[in-house]
Protein backbone atom coordinates (compact mmCIF):
# COMPACT_ATOMS: atom_id res chain seq x y z
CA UNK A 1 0.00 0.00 0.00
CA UNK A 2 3.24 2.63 0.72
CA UNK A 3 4.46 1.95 -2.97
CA UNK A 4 1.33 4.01 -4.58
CA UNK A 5 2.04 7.26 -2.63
CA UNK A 6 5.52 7.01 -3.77
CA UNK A 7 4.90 6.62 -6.84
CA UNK A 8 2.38 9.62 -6.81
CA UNK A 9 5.46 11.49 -5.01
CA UNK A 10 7.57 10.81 -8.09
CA UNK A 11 5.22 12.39 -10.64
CA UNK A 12 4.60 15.44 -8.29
CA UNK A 13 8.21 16.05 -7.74
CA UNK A 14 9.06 16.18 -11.72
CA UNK A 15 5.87 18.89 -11.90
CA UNK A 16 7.11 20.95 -8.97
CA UNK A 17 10.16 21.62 -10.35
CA UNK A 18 8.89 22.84 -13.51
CA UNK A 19 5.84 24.74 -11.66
CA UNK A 20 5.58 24.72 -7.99
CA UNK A 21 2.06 25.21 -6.81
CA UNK A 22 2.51 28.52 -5.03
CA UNK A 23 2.09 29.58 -8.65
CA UNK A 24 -0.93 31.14 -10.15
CA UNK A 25 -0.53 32.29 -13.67
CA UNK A 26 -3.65 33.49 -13.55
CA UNK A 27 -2.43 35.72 -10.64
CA UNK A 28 0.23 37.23 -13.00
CA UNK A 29 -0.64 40.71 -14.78
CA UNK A 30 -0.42 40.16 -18.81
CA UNK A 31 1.51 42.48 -19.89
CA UNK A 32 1.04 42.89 -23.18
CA UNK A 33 4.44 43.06 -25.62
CA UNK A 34 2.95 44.68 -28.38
CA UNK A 35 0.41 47.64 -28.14
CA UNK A 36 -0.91 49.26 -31.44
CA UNK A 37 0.22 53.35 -30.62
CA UNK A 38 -2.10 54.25 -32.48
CA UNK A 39 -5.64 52.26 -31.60
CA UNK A 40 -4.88 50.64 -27.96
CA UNK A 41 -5.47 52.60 -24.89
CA UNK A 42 -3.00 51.71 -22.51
CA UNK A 43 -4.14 49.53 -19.79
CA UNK A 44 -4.31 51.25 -16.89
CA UNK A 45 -3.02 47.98 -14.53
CA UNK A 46 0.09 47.52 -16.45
CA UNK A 47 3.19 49.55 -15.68
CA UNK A 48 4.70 48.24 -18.72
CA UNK A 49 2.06 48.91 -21.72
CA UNK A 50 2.95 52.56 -21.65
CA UNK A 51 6.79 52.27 -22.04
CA UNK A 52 6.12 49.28 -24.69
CA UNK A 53 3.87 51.71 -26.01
CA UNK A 54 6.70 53.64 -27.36
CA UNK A 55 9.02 51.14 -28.73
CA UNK A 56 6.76 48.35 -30.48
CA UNK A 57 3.80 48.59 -32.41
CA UNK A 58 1.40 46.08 -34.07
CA UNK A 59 0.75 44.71 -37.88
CA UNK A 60 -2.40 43.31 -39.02
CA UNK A 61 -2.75 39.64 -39.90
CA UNK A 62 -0.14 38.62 -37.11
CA UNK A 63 -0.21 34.90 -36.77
CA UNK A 64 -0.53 35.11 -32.97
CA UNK A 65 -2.05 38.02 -30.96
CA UNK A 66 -0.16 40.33 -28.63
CA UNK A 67 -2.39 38.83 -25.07
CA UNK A 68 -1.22 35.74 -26.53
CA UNK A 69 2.08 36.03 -26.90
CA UNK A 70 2.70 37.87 -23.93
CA UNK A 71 0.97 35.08 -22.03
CA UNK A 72 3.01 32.40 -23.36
CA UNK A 73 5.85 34.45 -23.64
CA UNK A 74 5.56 34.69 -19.25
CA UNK A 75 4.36 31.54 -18.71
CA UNK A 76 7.50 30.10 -20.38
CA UNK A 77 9.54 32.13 -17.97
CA UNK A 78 7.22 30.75 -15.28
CA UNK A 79 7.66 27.47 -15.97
CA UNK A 80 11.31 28.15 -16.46
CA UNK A 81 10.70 26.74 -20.65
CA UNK A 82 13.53 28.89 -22.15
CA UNK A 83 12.15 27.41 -25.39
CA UNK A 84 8.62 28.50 -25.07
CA UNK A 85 10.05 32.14 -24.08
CA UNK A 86 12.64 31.98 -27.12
CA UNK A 87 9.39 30.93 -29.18
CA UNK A 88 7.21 33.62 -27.90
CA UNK A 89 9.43 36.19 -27.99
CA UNK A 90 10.19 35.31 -32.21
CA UNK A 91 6.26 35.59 -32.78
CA UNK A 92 5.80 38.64 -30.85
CA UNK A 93 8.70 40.45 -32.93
CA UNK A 94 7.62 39.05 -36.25
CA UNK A 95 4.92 42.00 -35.45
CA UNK A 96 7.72 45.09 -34.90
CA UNK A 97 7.92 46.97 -37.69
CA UNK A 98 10.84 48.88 -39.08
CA UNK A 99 11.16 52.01 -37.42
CA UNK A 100 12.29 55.06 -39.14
CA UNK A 101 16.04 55.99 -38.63
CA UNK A 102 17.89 58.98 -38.74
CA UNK A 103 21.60 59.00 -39.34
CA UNK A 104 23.94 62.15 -39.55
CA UNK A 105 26.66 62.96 -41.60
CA UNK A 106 28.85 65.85 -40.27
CA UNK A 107 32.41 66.83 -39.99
CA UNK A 108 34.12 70.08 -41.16
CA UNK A 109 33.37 72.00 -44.08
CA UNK A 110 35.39 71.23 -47.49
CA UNK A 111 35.41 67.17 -46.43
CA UNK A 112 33.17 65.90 -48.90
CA UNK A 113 30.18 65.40 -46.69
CA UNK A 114 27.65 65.81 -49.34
CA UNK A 115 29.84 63.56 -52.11
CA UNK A 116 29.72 60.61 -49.32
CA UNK A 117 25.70 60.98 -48.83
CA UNK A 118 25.70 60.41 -52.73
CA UNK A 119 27.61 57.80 -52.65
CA UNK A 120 26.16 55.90 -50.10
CA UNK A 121 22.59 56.69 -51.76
CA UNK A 122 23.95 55.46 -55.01
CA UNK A 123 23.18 58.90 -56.43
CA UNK A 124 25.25 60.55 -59.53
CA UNK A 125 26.07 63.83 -58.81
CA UNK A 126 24.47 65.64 -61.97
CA UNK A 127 20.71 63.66 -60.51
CA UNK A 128 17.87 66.66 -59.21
CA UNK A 129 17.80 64.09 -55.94
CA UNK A 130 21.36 64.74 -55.48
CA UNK A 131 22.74 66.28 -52.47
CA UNK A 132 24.63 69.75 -53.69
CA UNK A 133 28.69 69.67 -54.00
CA UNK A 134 31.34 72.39 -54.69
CA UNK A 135 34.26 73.77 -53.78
CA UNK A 136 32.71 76.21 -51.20
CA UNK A 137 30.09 75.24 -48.82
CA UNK A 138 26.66 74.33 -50.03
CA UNK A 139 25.15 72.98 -47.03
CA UNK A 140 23.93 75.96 -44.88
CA UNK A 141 21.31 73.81 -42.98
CA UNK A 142 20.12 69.88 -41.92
CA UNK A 143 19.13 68.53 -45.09
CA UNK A 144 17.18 64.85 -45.16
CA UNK A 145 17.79 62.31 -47.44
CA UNK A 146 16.12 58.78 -48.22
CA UNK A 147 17.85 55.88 -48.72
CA UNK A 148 16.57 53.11 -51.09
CA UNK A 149 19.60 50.95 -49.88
CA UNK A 150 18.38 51.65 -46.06
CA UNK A 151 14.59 51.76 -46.38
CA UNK A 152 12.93 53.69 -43.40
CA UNK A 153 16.40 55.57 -43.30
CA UNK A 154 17.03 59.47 -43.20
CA UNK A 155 20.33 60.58 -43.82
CA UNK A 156 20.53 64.53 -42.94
CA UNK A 157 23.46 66.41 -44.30
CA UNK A 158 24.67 68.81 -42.14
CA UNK A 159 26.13 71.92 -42.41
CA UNK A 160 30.34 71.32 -41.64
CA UNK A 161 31.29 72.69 -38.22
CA UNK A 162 33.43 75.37 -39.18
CA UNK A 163 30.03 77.35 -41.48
CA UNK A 164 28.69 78.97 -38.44
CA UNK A 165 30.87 80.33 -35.86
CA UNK A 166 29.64 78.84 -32.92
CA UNK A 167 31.15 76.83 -30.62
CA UNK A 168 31.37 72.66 -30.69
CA UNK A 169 28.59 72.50 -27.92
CA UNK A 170 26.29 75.05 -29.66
CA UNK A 171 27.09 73.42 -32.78
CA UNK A 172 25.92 69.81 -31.23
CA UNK A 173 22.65 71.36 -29.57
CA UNK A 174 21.71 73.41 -33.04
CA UNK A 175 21.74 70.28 -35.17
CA UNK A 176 19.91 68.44 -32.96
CA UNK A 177 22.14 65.71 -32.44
CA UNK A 178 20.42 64.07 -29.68
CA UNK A 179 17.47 63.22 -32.32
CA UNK A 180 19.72 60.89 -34.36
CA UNK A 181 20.43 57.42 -34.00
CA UNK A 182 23.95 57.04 -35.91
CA UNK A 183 26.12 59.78 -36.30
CA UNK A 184 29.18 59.32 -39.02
CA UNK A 185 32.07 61.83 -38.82
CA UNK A 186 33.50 62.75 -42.31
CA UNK A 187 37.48 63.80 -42.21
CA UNK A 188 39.75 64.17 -45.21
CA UNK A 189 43.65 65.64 -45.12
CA UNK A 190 43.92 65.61 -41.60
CA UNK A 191 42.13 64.81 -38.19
CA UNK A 192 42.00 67.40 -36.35
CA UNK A 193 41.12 68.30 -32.83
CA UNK A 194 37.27 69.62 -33.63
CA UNK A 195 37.05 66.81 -35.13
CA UNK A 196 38.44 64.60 -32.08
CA UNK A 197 36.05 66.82 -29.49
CA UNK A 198 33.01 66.11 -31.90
CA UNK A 199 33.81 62.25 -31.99
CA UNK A 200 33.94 62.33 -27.34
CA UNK A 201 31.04 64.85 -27.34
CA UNK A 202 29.22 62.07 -29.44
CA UNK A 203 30.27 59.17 -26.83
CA UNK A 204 29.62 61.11 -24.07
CA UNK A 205 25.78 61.14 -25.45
CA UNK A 206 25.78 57.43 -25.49
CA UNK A 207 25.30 57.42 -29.48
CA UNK A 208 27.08 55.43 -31.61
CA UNK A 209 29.28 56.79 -34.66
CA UNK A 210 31.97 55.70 -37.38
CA UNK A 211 34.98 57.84 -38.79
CA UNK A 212 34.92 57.79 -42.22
CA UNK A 213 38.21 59.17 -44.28
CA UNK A 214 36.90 60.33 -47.32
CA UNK A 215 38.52 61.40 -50.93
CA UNK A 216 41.10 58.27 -50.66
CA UNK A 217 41.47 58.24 -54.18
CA UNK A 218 43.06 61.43 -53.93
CA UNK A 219 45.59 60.41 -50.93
CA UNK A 220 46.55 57.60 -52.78
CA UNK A 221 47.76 59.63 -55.96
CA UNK A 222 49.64 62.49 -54.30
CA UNK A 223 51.29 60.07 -51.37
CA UNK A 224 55.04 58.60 -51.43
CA UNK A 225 53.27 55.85 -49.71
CA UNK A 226 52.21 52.05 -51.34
CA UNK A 227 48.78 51.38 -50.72
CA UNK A 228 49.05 49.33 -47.80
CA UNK A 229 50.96 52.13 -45.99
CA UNK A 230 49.46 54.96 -46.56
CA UNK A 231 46.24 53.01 -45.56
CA UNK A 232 48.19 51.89 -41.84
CA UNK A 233 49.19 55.51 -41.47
CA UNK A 234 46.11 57.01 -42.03
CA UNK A 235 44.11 54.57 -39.53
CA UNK A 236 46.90 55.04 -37.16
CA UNK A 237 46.49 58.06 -37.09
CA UNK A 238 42.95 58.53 -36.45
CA UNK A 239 43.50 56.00 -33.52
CA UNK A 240 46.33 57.75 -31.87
CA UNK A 241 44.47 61.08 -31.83
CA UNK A 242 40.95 59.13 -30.22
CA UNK A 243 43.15 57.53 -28.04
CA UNK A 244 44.87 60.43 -26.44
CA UNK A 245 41.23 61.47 -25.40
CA UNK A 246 40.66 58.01 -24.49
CA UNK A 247 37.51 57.72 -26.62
CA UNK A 248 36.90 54.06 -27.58
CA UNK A 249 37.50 53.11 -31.17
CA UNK A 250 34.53 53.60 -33.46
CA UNK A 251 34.42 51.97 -36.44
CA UNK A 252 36.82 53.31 -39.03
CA UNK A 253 36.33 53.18 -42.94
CA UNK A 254 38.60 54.17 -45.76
CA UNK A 255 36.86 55.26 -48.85
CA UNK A 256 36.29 57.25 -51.99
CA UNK A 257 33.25 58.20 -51.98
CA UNK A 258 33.43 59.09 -56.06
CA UNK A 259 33.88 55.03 -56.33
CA UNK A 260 31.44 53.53 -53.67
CA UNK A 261 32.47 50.05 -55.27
CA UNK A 262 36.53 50.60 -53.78
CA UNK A 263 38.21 50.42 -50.70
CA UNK A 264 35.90 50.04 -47.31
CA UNK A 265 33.01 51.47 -48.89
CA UNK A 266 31.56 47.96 -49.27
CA UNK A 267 32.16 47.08 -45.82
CA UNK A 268 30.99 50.63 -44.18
CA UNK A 269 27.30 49.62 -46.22
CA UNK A 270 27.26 46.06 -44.93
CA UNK A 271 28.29 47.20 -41.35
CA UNK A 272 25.78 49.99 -41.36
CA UNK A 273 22.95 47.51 -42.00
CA UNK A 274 23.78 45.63 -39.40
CA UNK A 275 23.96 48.05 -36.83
CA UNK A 276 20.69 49.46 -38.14
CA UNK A 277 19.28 45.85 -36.98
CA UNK A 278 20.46 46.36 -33.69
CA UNK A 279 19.69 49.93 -33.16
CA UNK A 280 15.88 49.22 -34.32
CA UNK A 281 16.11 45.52 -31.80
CA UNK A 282 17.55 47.51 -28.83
CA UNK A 283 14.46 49.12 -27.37
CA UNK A 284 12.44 46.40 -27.60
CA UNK A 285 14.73 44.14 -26.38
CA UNK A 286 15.44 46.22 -23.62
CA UNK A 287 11.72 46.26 -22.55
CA UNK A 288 11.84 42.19 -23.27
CA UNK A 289 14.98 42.11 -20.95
CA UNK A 290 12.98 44.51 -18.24
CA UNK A 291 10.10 42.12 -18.27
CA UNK A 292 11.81 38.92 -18.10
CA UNK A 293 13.92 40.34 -14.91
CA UNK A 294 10.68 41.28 -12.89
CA UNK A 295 9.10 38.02 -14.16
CA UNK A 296 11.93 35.63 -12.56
CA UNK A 297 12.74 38.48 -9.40
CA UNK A 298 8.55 37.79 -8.29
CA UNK A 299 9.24 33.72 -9.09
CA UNK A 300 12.10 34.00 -6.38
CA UNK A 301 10.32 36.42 -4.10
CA UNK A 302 7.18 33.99 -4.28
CA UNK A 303 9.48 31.18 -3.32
CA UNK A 304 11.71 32.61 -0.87
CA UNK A 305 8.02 33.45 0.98
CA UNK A 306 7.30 29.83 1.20
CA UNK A 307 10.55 28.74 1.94
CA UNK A 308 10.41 31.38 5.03
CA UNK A 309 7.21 28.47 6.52
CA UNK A 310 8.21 25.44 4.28
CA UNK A 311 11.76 23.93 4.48
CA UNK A 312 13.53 23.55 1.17
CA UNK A 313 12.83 20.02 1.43
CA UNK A 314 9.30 19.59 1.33
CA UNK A 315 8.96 21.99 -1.28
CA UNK A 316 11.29 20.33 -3.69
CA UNK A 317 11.27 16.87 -2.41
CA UNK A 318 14.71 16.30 -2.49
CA UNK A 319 16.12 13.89 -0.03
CA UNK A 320 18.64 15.52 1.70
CA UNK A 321 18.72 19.06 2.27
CA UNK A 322 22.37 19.33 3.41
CA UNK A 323 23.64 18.25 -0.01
CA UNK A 324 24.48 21.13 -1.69
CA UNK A 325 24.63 19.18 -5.23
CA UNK A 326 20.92 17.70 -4.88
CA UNK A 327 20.23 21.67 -4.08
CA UNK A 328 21.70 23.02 -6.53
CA UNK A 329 20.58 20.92 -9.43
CA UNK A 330 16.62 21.29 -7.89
CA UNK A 331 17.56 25.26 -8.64
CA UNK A 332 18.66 24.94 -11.53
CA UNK A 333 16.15 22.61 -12.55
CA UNK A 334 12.94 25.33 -11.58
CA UNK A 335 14.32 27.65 -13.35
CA UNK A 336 15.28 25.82 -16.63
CA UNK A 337 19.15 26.32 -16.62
CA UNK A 338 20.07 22.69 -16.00
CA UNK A 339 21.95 20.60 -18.01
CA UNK A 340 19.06 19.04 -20.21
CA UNK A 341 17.30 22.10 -20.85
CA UNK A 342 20.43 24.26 -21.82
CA UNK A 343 21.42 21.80 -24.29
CA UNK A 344 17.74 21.66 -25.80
CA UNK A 345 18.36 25.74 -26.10
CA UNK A 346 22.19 25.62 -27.97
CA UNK A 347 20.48 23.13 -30.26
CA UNK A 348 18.14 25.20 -31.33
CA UNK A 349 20.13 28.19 -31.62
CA UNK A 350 22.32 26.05 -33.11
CA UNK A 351 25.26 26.09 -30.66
CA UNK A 352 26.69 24.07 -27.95
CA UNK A 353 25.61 24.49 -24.02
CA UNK A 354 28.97 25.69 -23.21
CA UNK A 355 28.51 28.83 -24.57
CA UNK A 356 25.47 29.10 -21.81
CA UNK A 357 27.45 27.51 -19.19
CA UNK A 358 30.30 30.05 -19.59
CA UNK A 359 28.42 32.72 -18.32
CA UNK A 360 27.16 30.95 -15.12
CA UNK A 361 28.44 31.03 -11.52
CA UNK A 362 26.25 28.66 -10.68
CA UNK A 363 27.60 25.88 -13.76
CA UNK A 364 28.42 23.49 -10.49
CA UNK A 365 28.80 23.39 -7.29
CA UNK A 366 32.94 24.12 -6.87
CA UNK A 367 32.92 27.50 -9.50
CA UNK A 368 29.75 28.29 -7.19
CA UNK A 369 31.43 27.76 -4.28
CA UNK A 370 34.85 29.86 -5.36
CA UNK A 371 32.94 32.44 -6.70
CA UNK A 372 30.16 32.88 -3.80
CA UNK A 373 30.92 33.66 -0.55
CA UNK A 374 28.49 33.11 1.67
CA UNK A 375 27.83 29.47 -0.32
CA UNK A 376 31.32 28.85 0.10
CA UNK A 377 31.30 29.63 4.18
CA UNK A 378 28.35 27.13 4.41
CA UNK A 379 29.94 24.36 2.87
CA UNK A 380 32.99 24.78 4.42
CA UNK A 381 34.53 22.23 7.22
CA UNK A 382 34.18 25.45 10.26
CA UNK A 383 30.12 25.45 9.27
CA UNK A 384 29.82 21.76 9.54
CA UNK A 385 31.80 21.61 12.41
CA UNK A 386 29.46 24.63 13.95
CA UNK A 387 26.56 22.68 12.91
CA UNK A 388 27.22 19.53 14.60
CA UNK A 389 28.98 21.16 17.75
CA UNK A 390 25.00 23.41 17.83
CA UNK A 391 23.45 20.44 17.69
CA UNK A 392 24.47 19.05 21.31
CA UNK A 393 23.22 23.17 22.52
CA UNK A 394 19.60 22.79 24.02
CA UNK A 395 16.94 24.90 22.52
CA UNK A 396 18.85 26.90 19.97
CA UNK A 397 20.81 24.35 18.54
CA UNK A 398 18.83 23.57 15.67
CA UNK A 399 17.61 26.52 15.37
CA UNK A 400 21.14 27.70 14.33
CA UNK A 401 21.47 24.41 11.66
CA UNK A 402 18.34 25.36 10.11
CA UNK A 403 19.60 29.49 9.75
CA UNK A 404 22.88 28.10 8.19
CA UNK A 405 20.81 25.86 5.62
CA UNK A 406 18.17 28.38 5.10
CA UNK A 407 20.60 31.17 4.05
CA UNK A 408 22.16 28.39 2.01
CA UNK A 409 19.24 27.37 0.55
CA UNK A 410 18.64 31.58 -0.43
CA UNK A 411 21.74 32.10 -2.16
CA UNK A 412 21.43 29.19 -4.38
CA UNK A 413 17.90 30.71 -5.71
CA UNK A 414 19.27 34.23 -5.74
CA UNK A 415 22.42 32.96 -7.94
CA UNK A 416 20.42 30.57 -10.14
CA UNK A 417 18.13 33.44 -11.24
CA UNK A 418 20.96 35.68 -11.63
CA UNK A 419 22.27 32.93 -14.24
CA UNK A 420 19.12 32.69 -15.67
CA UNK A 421 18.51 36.27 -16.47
CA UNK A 422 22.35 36.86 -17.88
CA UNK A 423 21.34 33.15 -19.65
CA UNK A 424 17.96 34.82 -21.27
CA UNK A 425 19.16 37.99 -21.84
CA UNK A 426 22.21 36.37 -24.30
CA UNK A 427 19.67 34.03 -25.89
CA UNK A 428 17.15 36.77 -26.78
CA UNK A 429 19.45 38.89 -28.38
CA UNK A 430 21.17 36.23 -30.36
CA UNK A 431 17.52 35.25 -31.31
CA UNK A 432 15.98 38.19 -32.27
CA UNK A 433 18.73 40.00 -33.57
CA UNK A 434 20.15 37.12 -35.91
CA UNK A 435 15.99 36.40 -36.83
CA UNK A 436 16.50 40.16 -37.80
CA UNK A 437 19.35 39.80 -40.05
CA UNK A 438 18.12 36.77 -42.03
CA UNK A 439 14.64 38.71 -43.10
């Protein structure tokens, strides 16, 4: 008669640690990962729906809605089913459109700022779309331009920084640069310092830009140099001068802009495309991000509540709550970062589970244990030896053995969901963003 209930225990304990019963999805607020800006009011329960309300927007005809893709995309995380997340997460971005772009080309006056826009619109010179060139300045204000090789792109031509006499700062604030998404600095002949305190004022904003040394063809037939050379010096150059105002190295492109075919001008386009990709991905994923973190931070909080009446035990049905391996694994386990179900995820991102396992502390119980602290004090020989010299201590004895396992027991569910976020956050992006570049 005692084999049935065990064997009832068995199939509970593989359900709890997929989805303890403390959990009520139902209990969870939807929050919805798409909201149409234009049509949807935003619901007034969700603190989410108003920032998502900025960032995505929906498409008709969407094979799955936005309530149910933000359901399954949080019921994945609390079942801790990376794949159903991954999988919800691909449908609900299949509805983000492109959003429109706006990239500026700047740099002094005289360094061909106009000539690259043309070139990088494939646009001849003599054609009425054609940005104006000449020998003196022709660009007195922001100018757009499409883009039929970046659709839902803007390029605005600006006028060079030495047209108006005002300072670098008043310069930045009167062309607006905080409204652009990519900024590219133009230099030919020489670097020079306005253009150095343009490039940190840029990073300082947090935007991303390239240096692009135009009118090559020119360097290349007045130089001393071979190609190769004058190529090294000229990127040397431009690296030395960034460096000496420690600004990190931006991408850095060589070209002619008369011959868009030569040189880097092939791989400026093909980098530019992808970083539009990620610029258009990062909001979004941001908010995805955002929402996964207060997803698995209430799982924890819900659990560490129960574990504060319930010992560890009970609720996991493990055997022995003083082995630190059973514990571990039961973690891990919950929240869909063991073993099994990391090497369920690399296959279908088509990788290996190291790559996941790389980025954990809590991989097994010795990195855990040299990286963490507090695990490692509780493992160690001085807390068993306090443990079993407590237990001969009337009253508070165990009292003290169960403190040392409890706070045990906390730090392996704090670290675990620390992996798993860092875990999701890796596998998102890589998702999204490579689902991105192959439509």
């Amino acid at each position: 008669m005692e084999i049935v209930p065990q064997m009832k225990h068995q199939v509970f304990k593989v359900r709890t640690l997929a989805v303890p019963d403390c959990f009520d999805y139902r209990s969870i607020t939807v929050i919805p990962l798409i909201t149409n800006i234009m049509e949807s009011p935003v619901p007034p329960h969700s603190s989410h729906s108003a920032s998502f309300h900025t960032v995505l927007s929906c498409h008709t005809g969407s094979s799955i809605s936005p309530e149910a893709g933000a359901m399954n995309f949080e019921k994945g995380l609390m079942e801790g089913n990376i794949l159903k997340v991954i999988s919800a997460a691909r449908e609900t971005f299949k509805t983000v459109p492109s959003s429109s772009l706006n990239i500026a080309v700047t740099g002094a006056s005289g360094n061909g700022m106009s000539t690259f826009i043309n070139g990088l619109r494939d646009t001849k010179h003599d054609e009425e779309a054609s940005a104006p060139i000449g020998v003196v300045r022709t660009t007195q204000i922001r100018v757009p331009y499409s883009c039929s090789c970046f659709p839902n792109v803007m390029l605005w031509d600006l006028p060079g920084m030495g047209a108006v006499p005002q300072s670098l700062e008043n310069y930045v604030r009167e062309m607006k640069f905080n409204q652009y998404d990519l900024i590219i600095i133009i230099v030919s002949e020489h670097l020079s310092m306005n253009h150095v305190m343009l490039a940190k004022a840029i990073e300082s904003m947090g935007k991303k830009f390239y240096i692009v040394w135009t009118k090559l063809d020119r360097d290349l037939s007045t130089s001393v140099l071979v190609e190769e050379q004058l190529l090294k010096t000229i990127r040397d150059n431009i690296l030395k001068n960034l460096q000496n105002e420690q600004i990190h190295e931006p991408p850095i492109f060589l070209v002619s802009s008369l011959d868009p075919l030569l040189y880097d001008f092939p791989k400026l386009k093909q980098t530019l495309q992808m970083d539009l990709i990620l610029i258009r991905q990062q909001g979004p994923l941001q908010k995805l991000f955002q929402i996964c973190e207060e997803i698995i931070n209430k799982k924890v909080s819900s659990l560490l509540e129960r574990i504060d009446t319930q010992s560890f035990q009970d609720i996991f049905h493990i055997q022995d709550p003083d082995d630190s391996e059973e514990c571990l694994k039961v973690c891990k386990l919950f929240f869909g970062v063991d073993d099994d179900s990391l090497q369920q995820v690399a296959q279908s991102m088509g990788t290996t589970a190291t790559e996941y396992k790389n980025i954990m502390k809590s991989k097994d119980l010795q990195s855990l244990s040299n990286w963490d602290q507090v695990i490692s004090w509780t493992d160690c020989n001085t807390a068993y030896y306090l443990q079993s010299v407590s237990s001969y201590i009337p009253f508070i004895g165990g009292s003290i053995n169960c403190h040392l396992r409890w706070v045990k027991h906390r730090r392996f569910l704090e670290v675990v969901a620390e992996d798993t976020k860092n875990i999701l956050r890796k596998v998102l992006s890589d998702s999204i963003i490579s689902r991105a570049q192959l439509s």
